[in-house]
PDB file of N, CA and C in Angstrom:
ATOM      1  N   UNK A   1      -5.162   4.018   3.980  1.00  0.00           N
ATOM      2  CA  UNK A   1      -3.828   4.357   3.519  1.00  0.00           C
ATOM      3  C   UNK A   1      -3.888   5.655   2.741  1.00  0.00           C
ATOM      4  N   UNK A   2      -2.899   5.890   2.816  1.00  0.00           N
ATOM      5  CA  UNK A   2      -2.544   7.766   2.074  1.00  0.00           C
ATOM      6  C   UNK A   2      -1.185   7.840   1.648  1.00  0.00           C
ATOM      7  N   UNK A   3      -1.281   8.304   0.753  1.00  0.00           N
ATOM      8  CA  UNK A   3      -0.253   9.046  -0.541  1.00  0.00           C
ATOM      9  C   UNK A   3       0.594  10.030   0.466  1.00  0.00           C
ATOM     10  N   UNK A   4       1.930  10.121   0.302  1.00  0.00           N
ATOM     11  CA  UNK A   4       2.476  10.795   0.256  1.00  0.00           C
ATOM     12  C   UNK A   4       3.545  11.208   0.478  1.00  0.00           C
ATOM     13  N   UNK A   5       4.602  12.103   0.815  1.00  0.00           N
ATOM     14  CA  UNK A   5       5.738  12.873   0.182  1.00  0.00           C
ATOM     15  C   UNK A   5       7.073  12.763   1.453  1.00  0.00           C
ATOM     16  N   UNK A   6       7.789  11.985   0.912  1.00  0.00           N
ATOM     17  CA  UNK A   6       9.074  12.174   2.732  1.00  0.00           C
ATOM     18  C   UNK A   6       9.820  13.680   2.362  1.00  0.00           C
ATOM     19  N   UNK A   7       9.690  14.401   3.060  1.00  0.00           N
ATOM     20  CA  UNK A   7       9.875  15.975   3.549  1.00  0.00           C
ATOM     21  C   UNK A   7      11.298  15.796   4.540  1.00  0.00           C
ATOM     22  N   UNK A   8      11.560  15.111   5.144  1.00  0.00           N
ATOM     23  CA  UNK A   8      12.402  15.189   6.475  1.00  0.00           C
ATOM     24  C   UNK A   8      12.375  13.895   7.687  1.00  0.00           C
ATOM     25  N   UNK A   9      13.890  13.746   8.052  1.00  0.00           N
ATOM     26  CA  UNK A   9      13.382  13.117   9.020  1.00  0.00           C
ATOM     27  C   UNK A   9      14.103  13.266  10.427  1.00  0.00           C
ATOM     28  N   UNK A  10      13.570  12.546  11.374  1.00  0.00           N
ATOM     29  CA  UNK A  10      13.761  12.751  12.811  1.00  0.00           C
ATOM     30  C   UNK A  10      14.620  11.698  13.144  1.00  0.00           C
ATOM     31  N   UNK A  11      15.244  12.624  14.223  1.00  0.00           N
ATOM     32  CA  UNK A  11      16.627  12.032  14.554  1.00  0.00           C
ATOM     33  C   UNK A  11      16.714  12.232  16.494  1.00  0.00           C
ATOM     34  N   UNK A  12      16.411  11.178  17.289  1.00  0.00           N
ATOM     35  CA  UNK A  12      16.129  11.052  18.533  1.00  0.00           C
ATOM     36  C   UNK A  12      17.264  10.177  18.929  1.00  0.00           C
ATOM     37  N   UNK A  13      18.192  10.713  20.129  1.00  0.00           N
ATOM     38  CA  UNK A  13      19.130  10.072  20.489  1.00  0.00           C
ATOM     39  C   UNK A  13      18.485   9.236  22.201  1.00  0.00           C
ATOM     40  N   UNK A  14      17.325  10.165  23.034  1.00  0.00           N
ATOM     41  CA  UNK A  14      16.988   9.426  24.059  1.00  0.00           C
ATOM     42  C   UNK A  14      15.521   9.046  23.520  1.00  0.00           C
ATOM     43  N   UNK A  15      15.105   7.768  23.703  1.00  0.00           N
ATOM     44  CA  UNK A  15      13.783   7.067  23.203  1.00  0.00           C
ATOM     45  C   UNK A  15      13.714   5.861  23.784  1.00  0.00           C
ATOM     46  N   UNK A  16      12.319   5.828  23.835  1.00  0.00           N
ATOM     47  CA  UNK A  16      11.453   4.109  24.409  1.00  0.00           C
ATOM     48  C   UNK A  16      12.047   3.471  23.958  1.00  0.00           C
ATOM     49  N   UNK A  17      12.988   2.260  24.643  1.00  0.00           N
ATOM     50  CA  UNK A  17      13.647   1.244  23.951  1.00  0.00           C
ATOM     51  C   UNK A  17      12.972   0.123  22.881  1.00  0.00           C
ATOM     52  N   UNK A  18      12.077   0.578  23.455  1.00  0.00           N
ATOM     53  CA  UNK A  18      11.218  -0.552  21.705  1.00  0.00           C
ATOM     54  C   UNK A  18      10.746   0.324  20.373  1.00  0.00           C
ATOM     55  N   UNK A  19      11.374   1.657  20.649  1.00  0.00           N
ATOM     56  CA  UNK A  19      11.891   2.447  19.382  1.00  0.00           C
ATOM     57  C   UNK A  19      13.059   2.042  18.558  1.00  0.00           C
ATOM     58  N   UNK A  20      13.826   1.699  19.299  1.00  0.00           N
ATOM     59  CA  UNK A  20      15.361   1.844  19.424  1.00  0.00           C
ATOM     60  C   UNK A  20      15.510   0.984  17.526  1.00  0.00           C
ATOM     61  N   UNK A  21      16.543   1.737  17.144  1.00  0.00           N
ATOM     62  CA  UNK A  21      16.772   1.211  15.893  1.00  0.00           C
ATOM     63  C   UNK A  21      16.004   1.618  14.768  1.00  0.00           C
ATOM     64  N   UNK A  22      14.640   2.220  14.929  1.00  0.00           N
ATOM     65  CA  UNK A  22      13.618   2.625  14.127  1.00  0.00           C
ATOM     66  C   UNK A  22      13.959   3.956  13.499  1.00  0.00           C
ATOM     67  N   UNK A  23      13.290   4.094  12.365  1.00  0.00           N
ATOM     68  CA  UNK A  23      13.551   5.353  11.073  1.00  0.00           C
ATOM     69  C   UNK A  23      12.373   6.214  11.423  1.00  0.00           C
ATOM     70  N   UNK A  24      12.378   7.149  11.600  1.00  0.00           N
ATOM     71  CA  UNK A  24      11.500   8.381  11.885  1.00  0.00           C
ATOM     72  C   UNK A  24      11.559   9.533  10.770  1.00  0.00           C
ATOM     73  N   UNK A  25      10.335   8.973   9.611  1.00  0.00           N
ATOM     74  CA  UNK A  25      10.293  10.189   8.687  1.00  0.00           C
ATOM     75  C   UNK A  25       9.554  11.422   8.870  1.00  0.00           C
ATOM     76  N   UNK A  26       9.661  12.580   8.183  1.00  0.00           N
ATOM     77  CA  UNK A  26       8.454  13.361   8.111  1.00  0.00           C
ATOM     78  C   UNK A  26       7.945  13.428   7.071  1.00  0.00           C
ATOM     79  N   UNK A  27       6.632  13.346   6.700  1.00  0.00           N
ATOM     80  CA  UNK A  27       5.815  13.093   5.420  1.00  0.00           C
ATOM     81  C   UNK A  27       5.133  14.146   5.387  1.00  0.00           C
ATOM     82  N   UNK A  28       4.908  14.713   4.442  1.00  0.00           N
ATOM     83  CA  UNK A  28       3.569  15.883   3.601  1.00  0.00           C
ATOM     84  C   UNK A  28       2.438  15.086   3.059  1.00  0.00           C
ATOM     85  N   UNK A  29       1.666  14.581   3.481  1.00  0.00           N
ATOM     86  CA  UNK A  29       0.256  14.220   2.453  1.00  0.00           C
ATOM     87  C   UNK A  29      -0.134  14.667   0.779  1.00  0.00           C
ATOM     88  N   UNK A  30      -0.447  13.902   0.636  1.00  0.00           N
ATOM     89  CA  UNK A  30      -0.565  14.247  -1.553  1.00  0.00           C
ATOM     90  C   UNK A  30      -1.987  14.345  -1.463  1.00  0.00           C
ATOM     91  N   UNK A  31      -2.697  15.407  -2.319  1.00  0.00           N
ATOM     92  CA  UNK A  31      -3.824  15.550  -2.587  1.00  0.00           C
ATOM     93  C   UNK A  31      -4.070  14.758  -3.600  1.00  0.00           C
ATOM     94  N   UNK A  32      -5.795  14.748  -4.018  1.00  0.00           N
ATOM     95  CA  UNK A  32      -5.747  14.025  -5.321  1.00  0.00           C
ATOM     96  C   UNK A  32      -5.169  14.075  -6.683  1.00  0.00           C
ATOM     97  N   UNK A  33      -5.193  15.380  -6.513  1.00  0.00           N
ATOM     98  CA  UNK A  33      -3.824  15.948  -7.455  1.00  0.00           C
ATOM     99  C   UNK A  33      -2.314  15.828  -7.715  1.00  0.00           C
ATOM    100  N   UNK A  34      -1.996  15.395  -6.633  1.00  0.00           N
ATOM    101  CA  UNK A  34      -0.682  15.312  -6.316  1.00  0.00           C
ATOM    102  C   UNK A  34       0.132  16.384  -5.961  1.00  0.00           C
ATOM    103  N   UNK A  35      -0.238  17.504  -5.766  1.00  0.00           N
ATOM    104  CA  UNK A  35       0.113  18.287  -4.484  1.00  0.00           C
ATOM    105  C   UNK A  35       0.048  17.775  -3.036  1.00  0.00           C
ATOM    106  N   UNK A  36       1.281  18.598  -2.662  1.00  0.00           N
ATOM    107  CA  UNK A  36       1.725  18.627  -1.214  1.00  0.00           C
ATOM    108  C   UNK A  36       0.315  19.558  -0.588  1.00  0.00           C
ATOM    109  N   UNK A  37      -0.180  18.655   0.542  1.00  0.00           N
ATOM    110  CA  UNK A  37      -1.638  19.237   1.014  1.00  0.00           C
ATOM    111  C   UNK A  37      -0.699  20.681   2.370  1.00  0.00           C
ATOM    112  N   UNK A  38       0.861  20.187   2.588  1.00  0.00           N
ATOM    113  CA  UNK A  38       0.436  20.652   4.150  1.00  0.00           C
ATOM    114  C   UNK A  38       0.794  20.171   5.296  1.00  0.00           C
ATOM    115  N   UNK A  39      -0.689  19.047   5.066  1.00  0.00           N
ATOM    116  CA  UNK A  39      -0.486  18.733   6.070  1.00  0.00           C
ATOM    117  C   UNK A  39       0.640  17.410   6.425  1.00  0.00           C
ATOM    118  N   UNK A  40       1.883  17.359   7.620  1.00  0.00           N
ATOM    119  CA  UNK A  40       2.477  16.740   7.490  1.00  0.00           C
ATOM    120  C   UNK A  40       2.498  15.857   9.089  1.00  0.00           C
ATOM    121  N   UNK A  41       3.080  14.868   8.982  1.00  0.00           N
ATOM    122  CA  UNK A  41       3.412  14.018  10.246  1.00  0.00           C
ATOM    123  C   UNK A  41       4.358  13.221  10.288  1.00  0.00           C
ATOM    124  N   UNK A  42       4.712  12.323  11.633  1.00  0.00           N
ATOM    125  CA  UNK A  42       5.651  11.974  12.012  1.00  0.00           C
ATOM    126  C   UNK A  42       5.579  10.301  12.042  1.00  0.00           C
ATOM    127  N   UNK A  43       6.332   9.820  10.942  1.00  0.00           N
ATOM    128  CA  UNK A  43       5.988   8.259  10.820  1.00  0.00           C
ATOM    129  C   UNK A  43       6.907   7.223  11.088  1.00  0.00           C
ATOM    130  N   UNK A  44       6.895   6.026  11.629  1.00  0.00           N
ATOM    131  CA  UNK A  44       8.035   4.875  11.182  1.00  0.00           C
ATOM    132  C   UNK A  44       8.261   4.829   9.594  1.00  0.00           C
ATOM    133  N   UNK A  45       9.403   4.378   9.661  1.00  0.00           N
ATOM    134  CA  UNK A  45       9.510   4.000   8.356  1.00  0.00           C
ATOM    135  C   UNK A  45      10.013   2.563   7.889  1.00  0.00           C
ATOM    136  N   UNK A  46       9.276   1.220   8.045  1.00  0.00           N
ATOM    137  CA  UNK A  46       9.354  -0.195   7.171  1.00  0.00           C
ATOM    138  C   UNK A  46       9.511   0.032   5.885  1.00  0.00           C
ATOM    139  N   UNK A  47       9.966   0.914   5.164  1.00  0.00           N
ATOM    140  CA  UNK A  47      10.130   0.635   3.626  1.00  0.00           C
ATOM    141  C   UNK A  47      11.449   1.294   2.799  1.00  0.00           C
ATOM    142  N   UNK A  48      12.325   1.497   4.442  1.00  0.00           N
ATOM    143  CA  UNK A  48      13.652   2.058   3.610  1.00  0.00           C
ATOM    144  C   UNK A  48      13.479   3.419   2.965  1.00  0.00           C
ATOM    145  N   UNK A  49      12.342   4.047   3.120  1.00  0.00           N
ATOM    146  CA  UNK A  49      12.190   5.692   2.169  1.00  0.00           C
ATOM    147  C   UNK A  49      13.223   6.139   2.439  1.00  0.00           C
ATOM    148  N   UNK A  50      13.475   7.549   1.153  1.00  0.00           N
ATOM    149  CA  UNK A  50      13.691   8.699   1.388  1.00  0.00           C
ATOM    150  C   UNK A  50      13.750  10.081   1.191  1.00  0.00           C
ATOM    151  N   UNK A  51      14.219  11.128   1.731  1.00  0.00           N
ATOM    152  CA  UNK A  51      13.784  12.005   1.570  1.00  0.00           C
ATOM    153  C   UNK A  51      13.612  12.331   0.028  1.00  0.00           C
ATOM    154  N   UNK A  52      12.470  13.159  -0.323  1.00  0.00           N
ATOM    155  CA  UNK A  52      11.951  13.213  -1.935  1.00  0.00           C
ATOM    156  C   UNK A  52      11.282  11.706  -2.277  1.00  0.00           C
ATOM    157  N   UNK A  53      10.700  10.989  -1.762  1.00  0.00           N
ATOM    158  CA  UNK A  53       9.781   9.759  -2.520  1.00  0.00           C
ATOM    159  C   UNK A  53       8.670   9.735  -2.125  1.00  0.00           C
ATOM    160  N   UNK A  54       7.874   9.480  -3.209  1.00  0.00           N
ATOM    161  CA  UNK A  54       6.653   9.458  -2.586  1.00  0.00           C
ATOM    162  C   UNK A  54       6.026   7.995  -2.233  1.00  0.00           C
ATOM    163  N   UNK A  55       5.321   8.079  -1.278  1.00  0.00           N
ATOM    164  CA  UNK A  55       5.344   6.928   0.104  1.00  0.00           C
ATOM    165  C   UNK A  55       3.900   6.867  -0.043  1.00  0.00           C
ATOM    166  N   UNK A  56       3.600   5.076   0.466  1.00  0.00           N
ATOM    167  CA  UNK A  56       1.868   4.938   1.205  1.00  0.00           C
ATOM    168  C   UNK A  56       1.945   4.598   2.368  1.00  0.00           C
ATOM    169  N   UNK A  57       1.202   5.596   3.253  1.00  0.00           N
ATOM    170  CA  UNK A  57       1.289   5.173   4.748  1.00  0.00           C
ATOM    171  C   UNK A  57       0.197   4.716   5.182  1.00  0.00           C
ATOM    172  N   UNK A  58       0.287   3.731   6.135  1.00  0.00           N
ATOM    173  CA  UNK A  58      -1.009   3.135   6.962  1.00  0.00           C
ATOM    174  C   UNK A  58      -1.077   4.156   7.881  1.00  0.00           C
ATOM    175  N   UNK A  59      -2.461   4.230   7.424  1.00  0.00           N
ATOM    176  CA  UNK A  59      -3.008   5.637   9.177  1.00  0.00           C
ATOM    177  C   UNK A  59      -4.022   5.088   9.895  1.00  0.00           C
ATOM    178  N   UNK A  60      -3.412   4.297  10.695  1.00  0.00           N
ATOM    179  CA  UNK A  60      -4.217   3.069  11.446  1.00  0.00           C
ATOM    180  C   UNK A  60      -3.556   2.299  12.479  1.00  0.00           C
ATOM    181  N   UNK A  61      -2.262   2.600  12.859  1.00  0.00           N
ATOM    182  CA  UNK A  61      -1.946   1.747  13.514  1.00  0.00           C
ATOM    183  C   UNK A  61      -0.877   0.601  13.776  1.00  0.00           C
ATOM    184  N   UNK A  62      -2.314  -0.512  13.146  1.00  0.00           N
ATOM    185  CA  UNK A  62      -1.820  -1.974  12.979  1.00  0.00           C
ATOM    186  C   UNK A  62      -0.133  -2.127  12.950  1.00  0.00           C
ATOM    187  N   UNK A  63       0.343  -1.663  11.385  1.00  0.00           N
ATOM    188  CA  UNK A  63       1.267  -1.642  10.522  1.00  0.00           C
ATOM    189  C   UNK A  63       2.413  -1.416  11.686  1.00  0.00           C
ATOM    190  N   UNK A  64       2.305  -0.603  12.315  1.00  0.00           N
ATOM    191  CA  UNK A  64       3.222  -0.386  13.453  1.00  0.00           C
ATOM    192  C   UNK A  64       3.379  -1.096  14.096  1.00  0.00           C
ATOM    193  N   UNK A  65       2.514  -2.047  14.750  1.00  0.00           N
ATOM    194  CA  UNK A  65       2.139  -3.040  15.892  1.00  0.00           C
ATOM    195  C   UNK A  65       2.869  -4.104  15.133  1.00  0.00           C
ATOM    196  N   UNK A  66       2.754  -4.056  14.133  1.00  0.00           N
ATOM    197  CA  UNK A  66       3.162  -5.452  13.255  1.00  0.00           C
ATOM    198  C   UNK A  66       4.894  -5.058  13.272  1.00  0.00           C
ATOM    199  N   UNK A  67       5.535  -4.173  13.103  1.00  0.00           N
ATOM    200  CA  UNK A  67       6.586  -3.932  12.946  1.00  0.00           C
ATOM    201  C   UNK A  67       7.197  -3.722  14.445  1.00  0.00           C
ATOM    202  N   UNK A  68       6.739  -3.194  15.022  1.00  0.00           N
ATOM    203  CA  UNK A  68       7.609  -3.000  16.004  1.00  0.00           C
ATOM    204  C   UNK A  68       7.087  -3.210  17.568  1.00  0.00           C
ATOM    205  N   UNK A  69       5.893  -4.284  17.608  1.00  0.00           N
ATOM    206  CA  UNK A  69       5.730  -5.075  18.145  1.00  0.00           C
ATOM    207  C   UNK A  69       4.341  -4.495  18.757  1.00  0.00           C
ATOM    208  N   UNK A  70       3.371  -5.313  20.074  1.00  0.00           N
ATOM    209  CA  UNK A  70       2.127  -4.744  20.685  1.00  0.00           C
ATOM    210  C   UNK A  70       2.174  -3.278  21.587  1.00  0.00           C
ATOM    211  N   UNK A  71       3.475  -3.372  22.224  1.00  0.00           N
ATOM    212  CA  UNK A  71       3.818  -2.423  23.235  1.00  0.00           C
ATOM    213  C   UNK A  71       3.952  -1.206  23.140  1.00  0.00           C
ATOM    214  N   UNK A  72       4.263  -0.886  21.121  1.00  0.00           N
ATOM    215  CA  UNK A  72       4.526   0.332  20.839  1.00  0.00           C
ATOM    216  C   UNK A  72       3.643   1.250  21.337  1.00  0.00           C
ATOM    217  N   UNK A  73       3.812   2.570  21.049  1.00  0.00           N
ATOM    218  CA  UNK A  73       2.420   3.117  20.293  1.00  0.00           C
ATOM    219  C   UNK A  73       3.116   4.081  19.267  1.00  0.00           C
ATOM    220  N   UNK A  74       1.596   4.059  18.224  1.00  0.00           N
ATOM    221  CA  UNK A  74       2.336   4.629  17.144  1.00  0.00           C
ATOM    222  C   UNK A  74       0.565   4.942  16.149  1.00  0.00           C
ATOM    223  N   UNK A  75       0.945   5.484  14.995  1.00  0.00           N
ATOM    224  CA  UNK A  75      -0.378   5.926  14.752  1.00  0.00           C
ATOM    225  C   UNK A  75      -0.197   5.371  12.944  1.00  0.00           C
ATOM    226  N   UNK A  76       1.193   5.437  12.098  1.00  0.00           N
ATOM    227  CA  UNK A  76       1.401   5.936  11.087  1.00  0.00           C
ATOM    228  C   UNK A  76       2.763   5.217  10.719  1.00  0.00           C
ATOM    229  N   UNK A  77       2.488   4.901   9.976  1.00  0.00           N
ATOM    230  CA  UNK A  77       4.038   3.808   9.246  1.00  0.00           C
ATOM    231  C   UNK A  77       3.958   3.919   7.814  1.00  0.00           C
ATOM    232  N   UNK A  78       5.518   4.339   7.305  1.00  0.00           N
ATOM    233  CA  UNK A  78       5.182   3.576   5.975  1.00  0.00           C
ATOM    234  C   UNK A  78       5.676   2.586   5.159  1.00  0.00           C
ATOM    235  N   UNK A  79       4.686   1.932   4.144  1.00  0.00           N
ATOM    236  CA  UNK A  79       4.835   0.623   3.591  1.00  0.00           C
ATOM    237  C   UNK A  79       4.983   0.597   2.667  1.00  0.00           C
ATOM    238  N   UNK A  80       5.676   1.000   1.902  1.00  0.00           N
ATOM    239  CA  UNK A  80       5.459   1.243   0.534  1.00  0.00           C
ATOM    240  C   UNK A  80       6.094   2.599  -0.426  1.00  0.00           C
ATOM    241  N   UNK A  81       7.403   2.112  -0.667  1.00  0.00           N
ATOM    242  CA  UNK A  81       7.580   3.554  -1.508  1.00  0.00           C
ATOM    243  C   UNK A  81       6.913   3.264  -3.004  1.00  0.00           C
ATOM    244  N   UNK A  82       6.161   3.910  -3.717  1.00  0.00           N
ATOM    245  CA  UNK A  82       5.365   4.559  -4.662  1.00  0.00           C
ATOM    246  C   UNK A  82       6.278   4.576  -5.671  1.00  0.00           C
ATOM    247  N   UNK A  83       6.259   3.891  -7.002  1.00  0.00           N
ATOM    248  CA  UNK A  83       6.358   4.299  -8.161  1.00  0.00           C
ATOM    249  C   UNK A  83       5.868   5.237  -9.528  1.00  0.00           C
ATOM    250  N   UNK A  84       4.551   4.648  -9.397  1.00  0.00           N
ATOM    251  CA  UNK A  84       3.426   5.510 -10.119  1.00  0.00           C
ATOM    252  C   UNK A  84       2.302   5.126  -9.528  1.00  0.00           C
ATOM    253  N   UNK A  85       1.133   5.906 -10.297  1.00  0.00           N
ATOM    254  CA  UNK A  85      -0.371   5.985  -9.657  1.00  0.00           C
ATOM    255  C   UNK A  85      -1.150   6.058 -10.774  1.00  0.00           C
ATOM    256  N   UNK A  86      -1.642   5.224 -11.139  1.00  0.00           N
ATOM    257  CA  UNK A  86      -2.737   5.559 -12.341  1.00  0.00           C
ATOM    258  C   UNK A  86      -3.927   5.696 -11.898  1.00  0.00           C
ATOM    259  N   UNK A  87      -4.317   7.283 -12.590  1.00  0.00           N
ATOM    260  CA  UNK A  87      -6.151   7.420 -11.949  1.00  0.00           C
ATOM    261  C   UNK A  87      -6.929   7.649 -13.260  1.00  0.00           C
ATOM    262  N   UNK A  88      -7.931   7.445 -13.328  1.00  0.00           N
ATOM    263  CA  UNK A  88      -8.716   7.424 -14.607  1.00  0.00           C
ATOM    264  C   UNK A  88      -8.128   7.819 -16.019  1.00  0.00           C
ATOM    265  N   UNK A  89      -7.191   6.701 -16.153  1.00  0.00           N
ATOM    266  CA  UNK A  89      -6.264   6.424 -17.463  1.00  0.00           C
ATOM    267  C   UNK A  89      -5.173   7.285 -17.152  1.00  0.00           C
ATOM    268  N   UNK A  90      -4.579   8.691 -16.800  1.00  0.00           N
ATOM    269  CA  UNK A  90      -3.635   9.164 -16.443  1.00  0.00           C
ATOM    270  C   UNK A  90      -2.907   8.495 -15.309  1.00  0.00           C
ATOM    271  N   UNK A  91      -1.704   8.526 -15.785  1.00  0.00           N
ATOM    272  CA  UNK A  91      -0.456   8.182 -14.608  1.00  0.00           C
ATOM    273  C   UNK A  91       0.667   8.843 -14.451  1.00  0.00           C
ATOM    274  N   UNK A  92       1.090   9.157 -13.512  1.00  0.00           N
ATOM    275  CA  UNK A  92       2.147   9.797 -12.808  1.00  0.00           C
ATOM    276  C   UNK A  92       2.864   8.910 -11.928  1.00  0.00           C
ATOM    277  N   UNK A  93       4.293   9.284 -12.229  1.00  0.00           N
ATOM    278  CA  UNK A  93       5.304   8.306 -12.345  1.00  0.00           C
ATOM    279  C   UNK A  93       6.111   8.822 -11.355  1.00  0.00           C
ATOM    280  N   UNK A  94       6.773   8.624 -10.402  1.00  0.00           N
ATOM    281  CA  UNK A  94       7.533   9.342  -8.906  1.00  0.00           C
ATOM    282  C   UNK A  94       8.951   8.846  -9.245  1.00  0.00           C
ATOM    283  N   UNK A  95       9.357   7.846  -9.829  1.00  0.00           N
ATOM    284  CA  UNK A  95      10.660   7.963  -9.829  1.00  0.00           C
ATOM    285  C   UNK A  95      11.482   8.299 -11.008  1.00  0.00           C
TER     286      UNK A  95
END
């Protein structure tokens, strides 16, 4: 799983019907720092995000399969919008 940032999202009017109904964000990755790395991609979204929150995405798969069934394909979902992050006693707070 990985940290990070909803940037934008995608909006598809012709799609695989076992898309159909699904949220298509675009995410920026968070460094350990919490900078925007960059690098960004194209995810489901199970957790209601939005644009400006910072998100944990499964980069694996499964999470997708689980949501939107075996047939999909998909790489990247996210589960989780992010409140804070505590790393060696410091925390940073997203909402």
């Amino acid at each position: 799983m990985r940290l990070a940032q909803v940037v934008g999202n995608v909006v598809s009017t012709i799609k695989d019907q076992g898309y159909a109904g699904q949220k298509l964000m675009i995410v920026d990755f968070l460094s350990e720092g919490g900078g925007r790395t960059g690098e960004e991609a194209i995810v489901f979204d199970a957790a209601q995000a939005g644009v400006g929150d910072v998100v944990l995405v499964t980069t694996n798969g499964s999470a997708a399969s689980q949501l939107l069934g075996d047939r999909v394909i998909a790489d990247m979902t996210i589960c989780g919008v992010v409140d804070s992050v505590s790393l060696d006693g410091a925390v940073r707070n997203y909402l």
